[in-house]
PDB file of N, CA and C in Angstrom:
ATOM      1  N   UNK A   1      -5.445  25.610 -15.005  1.00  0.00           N
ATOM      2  CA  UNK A   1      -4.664  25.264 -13.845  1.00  0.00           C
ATOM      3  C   UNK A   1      -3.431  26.154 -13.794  1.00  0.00           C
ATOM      4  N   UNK A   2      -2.848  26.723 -12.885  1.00  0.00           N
ATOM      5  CA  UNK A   2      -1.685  27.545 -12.638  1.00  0.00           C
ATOM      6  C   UNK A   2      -0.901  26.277 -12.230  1.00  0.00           C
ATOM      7  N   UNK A   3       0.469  27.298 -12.855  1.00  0.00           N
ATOM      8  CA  UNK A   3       1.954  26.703 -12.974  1.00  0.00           C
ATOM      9  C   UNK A   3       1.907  26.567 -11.598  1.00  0.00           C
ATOM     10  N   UNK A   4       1.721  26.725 -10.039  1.00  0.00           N
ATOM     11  CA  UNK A   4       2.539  26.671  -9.091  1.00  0.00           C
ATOM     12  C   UNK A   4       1.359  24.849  -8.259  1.00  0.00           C
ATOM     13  N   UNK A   5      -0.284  25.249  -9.372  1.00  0.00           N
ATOM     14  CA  UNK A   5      -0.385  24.140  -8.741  1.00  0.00           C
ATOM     15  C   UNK A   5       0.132  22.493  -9.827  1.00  0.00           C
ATOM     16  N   UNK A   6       0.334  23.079 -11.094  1.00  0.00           N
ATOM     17  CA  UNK A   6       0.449  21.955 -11.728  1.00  0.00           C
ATOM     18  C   UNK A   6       2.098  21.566 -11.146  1.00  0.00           C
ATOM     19  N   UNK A   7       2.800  22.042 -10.946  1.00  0.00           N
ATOM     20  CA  UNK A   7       4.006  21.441 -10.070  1.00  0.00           C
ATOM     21  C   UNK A   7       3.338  20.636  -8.709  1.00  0.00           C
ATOM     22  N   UNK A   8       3.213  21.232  -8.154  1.00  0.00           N
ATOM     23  CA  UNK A   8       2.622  20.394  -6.821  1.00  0.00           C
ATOM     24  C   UNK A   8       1.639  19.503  -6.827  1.00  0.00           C
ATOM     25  N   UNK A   9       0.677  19.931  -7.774  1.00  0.00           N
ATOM     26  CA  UNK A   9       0.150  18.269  -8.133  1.00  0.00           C
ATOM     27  C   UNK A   9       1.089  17.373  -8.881  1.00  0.00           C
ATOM     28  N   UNK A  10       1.752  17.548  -9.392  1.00  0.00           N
ATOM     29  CA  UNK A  10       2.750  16.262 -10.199  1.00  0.00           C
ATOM     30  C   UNK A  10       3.513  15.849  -9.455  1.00  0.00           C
ATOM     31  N   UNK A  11       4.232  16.516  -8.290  1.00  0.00           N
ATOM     32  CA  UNK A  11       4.718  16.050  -7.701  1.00  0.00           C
ATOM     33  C   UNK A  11       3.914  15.030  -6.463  1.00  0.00           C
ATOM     34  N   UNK A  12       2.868  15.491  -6.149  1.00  0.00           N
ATOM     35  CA  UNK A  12       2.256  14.755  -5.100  1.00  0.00           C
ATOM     36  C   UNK A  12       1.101  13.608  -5.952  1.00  0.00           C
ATOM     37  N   UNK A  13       1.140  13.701  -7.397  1.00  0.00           N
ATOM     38  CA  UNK A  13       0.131  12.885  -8.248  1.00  0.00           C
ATOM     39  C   UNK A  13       1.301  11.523  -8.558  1.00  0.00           C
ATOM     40  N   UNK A  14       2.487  12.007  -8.782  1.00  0.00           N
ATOM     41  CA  UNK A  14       3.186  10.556  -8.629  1.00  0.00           C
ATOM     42  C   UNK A  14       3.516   9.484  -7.583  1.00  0.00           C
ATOM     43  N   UNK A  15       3.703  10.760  -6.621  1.00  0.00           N
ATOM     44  CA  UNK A  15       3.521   9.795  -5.406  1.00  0.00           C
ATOM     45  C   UNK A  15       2.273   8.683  -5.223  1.00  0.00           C
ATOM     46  N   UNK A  16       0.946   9.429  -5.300  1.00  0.00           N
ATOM     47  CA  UNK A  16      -0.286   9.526  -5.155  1.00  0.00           C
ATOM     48  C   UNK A  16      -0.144   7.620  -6.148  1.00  0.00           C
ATOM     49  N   UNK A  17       0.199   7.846  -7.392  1.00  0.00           N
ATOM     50  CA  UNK A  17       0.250   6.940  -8.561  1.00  0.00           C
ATOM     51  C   UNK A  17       1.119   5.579  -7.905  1.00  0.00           C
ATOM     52  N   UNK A  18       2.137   6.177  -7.636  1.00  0.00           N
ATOM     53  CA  UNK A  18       3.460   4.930  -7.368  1.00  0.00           C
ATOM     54  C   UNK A  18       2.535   4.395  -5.949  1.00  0.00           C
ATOM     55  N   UNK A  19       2.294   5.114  -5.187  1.00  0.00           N
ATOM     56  CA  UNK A  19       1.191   4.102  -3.844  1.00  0.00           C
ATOM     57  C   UNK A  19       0.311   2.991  -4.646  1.00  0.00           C
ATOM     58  N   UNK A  20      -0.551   3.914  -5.385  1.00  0.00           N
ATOM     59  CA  UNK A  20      -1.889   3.104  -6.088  1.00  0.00           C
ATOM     60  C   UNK A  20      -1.276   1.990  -6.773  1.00  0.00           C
ATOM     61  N   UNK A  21      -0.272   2.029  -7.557  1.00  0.00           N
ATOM     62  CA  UNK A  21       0.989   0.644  -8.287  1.00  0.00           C
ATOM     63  C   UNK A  21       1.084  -0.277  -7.217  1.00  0.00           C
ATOM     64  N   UNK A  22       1.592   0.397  -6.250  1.00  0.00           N
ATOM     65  CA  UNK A  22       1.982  -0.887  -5.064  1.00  0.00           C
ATOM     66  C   UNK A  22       0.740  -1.918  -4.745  1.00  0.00           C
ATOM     67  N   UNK A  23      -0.480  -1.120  -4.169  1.00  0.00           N
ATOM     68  CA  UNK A  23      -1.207  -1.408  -3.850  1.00  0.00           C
ATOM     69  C   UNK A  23      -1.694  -2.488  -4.915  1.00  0.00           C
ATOM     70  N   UNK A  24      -1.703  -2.242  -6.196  1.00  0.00           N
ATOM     71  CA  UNK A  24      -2.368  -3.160  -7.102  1.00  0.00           C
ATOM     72  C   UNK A  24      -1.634  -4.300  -7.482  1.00  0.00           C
ATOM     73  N   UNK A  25      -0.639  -4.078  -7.381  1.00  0.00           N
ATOM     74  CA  UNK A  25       0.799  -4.843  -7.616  1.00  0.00           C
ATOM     75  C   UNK A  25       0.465  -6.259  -6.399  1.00  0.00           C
ATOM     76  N   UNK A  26       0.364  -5.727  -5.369  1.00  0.00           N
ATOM     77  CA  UNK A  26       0.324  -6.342  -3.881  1.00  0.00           C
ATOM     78  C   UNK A  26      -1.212  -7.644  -3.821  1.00  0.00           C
ATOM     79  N   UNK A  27      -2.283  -6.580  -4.528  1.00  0.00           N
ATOM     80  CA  UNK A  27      -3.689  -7.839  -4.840  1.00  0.00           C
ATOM     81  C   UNK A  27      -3.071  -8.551  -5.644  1.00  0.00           C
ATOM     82  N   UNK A  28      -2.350  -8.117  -6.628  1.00  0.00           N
ATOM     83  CA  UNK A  28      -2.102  -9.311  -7.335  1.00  0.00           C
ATOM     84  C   UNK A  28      -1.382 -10.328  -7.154  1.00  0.00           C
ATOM     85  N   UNK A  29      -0.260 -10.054  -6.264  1.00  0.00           N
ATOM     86  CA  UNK A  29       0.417 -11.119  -5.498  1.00  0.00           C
ATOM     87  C   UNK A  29      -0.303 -12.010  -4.452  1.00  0.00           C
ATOM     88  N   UNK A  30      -1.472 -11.541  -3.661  1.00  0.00           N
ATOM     89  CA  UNK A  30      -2.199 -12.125  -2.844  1.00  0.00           C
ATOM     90  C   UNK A  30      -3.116 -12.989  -3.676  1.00  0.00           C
ATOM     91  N   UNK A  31      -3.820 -12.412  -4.876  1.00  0.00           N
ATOM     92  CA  UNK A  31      -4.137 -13.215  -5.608  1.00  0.00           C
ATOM     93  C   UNK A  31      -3.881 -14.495  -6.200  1.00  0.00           C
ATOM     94  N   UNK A  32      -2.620 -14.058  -6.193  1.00  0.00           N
ATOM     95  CA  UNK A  32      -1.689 -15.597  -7.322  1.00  0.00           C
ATOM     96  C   UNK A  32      -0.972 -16.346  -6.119  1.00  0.00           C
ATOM     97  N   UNK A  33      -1.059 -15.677  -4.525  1.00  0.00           N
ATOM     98  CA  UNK A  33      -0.679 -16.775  -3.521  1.00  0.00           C
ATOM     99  C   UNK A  33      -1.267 -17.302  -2.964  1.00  0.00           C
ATOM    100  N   UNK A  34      -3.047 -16.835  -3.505  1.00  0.00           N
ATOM    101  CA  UNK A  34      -4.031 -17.807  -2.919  1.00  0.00           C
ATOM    102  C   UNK A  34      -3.858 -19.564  -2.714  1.00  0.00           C
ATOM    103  N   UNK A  35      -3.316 -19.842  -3.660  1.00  0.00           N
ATOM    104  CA  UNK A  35      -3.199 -21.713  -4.090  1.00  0.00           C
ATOM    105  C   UNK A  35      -2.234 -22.115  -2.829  1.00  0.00           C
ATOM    106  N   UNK A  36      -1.182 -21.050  -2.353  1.00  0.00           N
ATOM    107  CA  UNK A  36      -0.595 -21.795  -1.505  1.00  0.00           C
ATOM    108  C   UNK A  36      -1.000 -22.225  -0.013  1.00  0.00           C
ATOM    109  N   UNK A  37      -0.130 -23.099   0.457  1.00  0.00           N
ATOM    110  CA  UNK A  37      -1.014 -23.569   1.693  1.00  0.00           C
ATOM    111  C   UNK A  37       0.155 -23.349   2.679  1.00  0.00           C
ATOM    112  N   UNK A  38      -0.422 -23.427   3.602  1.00  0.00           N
ATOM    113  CA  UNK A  38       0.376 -23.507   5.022  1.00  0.00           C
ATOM    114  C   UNK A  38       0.032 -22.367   6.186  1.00  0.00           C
ATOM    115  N   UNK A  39       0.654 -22.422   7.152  1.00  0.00           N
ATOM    116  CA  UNK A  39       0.474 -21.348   8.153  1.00  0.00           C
ATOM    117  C   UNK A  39       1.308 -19.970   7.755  1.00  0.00           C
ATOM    118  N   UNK A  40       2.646 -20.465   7.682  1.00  0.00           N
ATOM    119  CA  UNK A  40       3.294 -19.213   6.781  1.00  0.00           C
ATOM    120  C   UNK A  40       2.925 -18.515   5.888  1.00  0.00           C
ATOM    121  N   UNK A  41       2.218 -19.329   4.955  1.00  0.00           N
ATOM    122  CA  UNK A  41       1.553 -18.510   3.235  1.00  0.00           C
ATOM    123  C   UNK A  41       0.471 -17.693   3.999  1.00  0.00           C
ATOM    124  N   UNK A  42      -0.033 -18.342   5.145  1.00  0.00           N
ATOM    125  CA  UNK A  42      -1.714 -17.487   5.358  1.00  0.00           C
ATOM    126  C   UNK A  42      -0.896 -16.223   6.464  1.00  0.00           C
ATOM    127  N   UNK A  43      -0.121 -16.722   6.871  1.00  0.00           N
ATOM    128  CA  UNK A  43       0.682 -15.319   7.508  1.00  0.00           C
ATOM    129  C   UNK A  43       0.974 -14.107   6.602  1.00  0.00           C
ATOM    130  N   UNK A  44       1.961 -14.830   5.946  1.00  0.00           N
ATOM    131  CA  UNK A  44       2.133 -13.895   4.761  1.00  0.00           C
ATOM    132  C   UNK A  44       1.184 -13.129   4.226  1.00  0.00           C
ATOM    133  N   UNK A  45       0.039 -13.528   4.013  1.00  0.00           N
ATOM    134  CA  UNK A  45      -1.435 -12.884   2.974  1.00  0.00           C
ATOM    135  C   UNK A  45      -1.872 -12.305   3.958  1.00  0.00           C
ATOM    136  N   UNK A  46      -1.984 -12.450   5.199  1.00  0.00           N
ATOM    137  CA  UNK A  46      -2.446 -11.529   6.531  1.00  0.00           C
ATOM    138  C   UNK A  46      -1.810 -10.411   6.503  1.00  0.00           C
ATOM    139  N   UNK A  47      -0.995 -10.727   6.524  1.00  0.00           N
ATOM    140  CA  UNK A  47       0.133  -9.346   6.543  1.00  0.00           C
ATOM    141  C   UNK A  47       0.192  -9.090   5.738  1.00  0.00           C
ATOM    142  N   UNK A  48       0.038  -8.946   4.357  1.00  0.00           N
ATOM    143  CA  UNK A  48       0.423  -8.423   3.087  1.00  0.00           C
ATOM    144  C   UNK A  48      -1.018  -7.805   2.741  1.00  0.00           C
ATOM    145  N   UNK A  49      -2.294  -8.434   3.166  1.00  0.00           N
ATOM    146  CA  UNK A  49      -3.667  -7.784   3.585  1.00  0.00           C
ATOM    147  C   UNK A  49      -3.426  -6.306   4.258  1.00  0.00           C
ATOM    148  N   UNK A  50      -2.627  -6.719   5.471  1.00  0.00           N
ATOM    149  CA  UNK A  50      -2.673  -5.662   6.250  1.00  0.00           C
ATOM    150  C   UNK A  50      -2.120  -4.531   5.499  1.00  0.00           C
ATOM    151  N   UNK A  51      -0.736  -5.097   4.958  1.00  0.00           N
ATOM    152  CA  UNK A  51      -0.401  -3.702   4.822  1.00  0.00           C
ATOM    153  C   UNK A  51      -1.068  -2.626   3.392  1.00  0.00           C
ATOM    154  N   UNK A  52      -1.478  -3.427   2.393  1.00  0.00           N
ATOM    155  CA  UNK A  52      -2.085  -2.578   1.557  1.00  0.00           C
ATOM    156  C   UNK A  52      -3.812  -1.735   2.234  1.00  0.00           C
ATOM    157  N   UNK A  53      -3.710  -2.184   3.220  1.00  0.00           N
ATOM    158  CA  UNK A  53      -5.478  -1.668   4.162  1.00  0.00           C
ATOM    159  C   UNK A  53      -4.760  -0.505   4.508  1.00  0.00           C
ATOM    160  N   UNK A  54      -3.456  -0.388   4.659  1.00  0.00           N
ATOM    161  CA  UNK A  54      -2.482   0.242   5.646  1.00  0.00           C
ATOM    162  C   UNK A  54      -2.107   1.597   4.012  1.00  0.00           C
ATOM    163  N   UNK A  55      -1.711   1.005   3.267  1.00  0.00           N
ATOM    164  CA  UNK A  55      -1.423   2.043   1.977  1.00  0.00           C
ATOM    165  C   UNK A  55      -2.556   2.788   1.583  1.00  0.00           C
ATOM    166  N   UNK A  56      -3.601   2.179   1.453  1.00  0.00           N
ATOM    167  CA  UNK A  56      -4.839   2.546   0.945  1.00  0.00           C
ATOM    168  C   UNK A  56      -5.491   3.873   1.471  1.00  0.00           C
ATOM    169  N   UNK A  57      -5.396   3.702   2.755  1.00  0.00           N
ATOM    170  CA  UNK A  57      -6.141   4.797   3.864  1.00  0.00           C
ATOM    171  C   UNK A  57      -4.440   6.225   3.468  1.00  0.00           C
ATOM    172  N   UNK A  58      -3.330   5.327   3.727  1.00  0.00           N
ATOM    173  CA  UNK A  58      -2.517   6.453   3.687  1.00  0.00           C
ATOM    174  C   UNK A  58      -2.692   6.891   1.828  1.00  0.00           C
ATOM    175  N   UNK A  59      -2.837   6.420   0.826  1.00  0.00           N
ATOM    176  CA  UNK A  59      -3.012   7.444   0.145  1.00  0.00           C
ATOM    177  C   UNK A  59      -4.314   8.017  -0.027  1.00  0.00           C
ATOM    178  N   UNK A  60      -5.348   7.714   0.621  1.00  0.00           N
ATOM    179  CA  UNK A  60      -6.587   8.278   0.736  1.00  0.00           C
ATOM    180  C   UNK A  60      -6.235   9.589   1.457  1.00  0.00           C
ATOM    181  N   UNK A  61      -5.493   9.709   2.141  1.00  0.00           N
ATOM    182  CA  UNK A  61      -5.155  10.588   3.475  1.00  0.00           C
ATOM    183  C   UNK A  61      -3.975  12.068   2.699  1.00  0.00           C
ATOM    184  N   UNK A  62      -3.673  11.239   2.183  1.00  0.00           N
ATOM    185  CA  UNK A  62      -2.247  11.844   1.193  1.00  0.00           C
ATOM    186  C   UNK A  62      -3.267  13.113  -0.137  1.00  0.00           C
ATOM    187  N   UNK A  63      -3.959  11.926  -0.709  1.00  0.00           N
ATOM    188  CA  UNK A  63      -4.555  12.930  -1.729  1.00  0.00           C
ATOM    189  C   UNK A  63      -5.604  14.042  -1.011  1.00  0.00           C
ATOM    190  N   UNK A  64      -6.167  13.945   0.334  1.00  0.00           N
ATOM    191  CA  UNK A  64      -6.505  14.872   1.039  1.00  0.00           C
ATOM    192  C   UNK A  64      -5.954  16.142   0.892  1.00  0.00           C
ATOM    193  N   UNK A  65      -4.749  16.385   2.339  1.00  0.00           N
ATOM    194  CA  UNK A  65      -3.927  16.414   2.206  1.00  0.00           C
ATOM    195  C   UNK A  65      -3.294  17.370   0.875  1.00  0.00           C
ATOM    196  N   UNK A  66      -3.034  16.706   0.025  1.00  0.00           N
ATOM    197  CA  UNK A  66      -2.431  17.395  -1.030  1.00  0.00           C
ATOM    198  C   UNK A  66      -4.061  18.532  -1.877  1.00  0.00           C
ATOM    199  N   UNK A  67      -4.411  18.231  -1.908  1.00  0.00           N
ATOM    200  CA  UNK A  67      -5.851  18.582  -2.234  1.00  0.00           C
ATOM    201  C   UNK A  67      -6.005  20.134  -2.046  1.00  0.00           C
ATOM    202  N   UNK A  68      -6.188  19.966  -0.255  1.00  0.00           N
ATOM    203  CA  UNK A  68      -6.126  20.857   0.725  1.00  0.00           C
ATOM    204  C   UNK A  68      -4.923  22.098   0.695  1.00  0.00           C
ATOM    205  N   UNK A  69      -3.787  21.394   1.060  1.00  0.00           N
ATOM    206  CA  UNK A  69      -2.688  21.984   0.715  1.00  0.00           C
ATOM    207  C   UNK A  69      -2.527  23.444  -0.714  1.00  0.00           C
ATOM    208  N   UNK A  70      -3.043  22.283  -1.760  1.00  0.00           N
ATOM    209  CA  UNK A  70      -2.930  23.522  -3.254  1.00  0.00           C
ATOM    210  C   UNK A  70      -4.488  24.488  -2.904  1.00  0.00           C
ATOM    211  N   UNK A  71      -5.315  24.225  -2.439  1.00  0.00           N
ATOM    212  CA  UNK A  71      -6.470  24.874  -2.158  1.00  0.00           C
ATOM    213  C   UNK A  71      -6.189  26.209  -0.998  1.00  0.00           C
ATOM    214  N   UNK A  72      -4.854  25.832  -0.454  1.00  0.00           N
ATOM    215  CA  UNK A  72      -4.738  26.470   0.751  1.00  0.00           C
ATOM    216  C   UNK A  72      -3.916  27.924   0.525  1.00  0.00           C
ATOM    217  N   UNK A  73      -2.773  27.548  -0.857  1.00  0.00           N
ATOM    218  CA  UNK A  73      -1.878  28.277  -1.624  1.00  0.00           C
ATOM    219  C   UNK A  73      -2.572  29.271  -2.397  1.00  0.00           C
ATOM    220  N   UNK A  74      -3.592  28.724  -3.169  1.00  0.00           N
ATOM    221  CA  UNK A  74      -4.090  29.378  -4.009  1.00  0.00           C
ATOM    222  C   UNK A  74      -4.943  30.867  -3.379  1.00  0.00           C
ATOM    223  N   UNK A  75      -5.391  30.178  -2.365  1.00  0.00           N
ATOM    224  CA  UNK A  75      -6.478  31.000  -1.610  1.00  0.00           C
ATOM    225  C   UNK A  75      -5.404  32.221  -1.189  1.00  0.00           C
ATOM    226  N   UNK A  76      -4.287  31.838  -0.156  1.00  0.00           N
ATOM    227  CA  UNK A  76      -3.429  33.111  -0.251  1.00  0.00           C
ATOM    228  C   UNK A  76      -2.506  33.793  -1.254  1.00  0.00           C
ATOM    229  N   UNK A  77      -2.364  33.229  -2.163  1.00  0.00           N
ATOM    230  CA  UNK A  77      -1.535  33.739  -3.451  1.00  0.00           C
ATOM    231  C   UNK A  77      -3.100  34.923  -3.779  1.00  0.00           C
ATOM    232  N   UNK A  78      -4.562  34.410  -4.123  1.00  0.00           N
ATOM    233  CA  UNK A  78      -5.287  34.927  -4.418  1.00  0.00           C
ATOM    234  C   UNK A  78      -5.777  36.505  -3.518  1.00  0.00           C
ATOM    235  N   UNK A  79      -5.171  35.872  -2.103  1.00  0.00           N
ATOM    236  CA  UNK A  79      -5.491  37.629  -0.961  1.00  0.00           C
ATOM    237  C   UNK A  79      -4.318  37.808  -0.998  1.00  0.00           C
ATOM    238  N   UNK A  80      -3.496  37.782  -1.596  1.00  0.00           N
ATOM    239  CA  UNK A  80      -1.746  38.608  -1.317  1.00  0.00           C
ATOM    240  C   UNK A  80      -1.905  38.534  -2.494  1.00  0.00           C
ATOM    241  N   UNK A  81      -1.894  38.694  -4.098  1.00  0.00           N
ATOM    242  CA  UNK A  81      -1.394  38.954  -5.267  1.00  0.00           C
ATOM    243  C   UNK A  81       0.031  40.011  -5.239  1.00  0.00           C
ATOM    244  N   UNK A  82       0.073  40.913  -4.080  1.00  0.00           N
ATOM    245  CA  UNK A  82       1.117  41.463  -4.434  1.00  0.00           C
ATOM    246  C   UNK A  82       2.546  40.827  -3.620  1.00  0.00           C
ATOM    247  N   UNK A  83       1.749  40.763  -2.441  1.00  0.00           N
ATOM    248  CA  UNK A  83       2.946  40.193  -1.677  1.00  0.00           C
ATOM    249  C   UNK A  83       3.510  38.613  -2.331  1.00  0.00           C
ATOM    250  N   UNK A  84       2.942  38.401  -2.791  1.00  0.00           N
ATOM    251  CA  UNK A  84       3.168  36.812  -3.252  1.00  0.00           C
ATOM    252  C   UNK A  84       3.836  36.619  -4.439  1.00  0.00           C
ATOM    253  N   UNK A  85       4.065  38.044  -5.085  1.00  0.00           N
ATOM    254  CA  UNK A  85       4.795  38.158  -6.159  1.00  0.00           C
ATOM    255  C   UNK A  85       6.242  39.031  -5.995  1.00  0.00           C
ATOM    256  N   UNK A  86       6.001  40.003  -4.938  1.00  0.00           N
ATOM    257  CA  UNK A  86       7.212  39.915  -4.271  1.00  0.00           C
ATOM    258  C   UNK A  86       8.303  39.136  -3.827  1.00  0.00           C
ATOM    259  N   UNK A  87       7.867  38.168  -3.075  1.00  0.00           N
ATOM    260  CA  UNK A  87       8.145  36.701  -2.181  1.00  0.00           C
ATOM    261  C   UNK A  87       8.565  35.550  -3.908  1.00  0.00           C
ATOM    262  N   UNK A  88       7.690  35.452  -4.563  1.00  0.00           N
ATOM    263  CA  UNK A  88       8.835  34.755  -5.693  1.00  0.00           C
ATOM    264  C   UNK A  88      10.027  35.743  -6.339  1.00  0.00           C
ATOM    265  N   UNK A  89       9.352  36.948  -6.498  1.00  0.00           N
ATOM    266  CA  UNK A  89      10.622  37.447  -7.279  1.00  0.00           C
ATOM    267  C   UNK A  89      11.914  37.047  -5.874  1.00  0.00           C
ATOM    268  N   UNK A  90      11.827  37.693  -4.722  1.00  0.00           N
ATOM    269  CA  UNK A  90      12.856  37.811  -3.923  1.00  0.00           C
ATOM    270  C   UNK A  90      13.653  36.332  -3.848  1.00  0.00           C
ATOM    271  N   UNK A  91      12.412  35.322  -4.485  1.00  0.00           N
ATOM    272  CA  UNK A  91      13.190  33.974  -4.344  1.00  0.00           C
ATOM    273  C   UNK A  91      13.813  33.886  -5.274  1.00  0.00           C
ATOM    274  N   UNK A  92      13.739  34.292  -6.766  1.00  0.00           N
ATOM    275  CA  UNK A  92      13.894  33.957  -7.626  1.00  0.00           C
ATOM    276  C   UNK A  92      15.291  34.712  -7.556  1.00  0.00           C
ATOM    277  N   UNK A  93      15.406  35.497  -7.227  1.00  0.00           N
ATOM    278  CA  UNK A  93      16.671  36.482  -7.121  1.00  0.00           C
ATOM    279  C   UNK A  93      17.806  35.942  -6.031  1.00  0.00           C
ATOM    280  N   UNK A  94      17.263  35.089  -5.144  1.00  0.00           N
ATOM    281  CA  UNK A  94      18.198  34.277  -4.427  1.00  0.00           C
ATOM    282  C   UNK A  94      18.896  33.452  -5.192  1.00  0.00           C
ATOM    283  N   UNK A  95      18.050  32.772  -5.529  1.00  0.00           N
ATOM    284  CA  UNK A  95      18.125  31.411  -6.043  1.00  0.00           C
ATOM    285  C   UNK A  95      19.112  31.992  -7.322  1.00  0.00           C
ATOM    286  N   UNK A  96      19.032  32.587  -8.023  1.00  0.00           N
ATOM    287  CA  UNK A  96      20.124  33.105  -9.533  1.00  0.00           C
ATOM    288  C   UNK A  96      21.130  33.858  -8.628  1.00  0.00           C
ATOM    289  N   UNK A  97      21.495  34.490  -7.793  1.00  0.00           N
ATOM    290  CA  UNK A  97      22.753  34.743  -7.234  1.00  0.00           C
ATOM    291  C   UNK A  97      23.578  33.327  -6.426  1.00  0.00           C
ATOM    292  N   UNK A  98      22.747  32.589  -5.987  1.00  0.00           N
ATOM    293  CA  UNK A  98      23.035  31.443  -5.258  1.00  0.00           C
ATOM    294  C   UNK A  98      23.665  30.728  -6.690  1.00  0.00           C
ATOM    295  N   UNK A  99      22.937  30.137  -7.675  1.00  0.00           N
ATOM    296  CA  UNK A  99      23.524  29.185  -8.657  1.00  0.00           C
ATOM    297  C   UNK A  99      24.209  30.220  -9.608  1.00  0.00           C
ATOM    298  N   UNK A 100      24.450  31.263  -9.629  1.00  0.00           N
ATOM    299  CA  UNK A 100      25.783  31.881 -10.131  1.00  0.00           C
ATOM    300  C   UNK A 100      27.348  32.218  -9.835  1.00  0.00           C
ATOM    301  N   UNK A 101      26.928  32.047  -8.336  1.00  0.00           N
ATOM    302  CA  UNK A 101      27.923  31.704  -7.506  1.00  0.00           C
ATOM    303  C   UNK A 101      29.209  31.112  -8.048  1.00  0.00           C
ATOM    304  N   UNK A 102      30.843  31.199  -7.560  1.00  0.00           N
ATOM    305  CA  UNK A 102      31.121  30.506  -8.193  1.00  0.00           C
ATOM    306  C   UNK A 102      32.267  30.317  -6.793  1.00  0.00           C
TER     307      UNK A 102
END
């Protein structure tokens, strides 16, 4: 795996992670509010249904998406090798005059 995608997957794999937490976090609360009764509790579990149907698809959509994205980098880093190493150095040379700055 290259350094530019293992950054961008970690960054978009925690996201990816902290969704999937919620989501599981959320059955389990619907789970353990099964016993309760009323119109409110079944509101509540409706809506709390909804919204993990609602997380689910968005990180289905997300790990797409991110998928795509590093597939998309690679492919032009791979037809530009030179220009693409230009374009970091020139960043890299920003970026160290910028934080040397004083």
């Amino acid at each position: 795996m290259k350094a530019h995608e293992r950054t961008h997957e970690t960054g978009a794999d925690k996201v990816v992670s902290d969704l999937k937490r919620v989501v599981h976090d959320s059955q389990e609360l619907l789970h353990s509010s099964a016993e309760m009764a009323g119109d409110r509790a079944r509101m509540m579990r409706d809506r709390l249904a909804d919204a993990m149907d609602a997380a689910k698809d968005t990180c289905a959509k997300l790990e797409k998406k991110v998928a795509a994205g590093a597939k998309a980098t690679d492919r032009v880093i791979r037809e530009n090798p030179y220009q693409s190493l230009g374009v970091a150095f020139g960043l890299g040379l920003l970026i160290g005059v910028l934080v040397t700055r004083k």
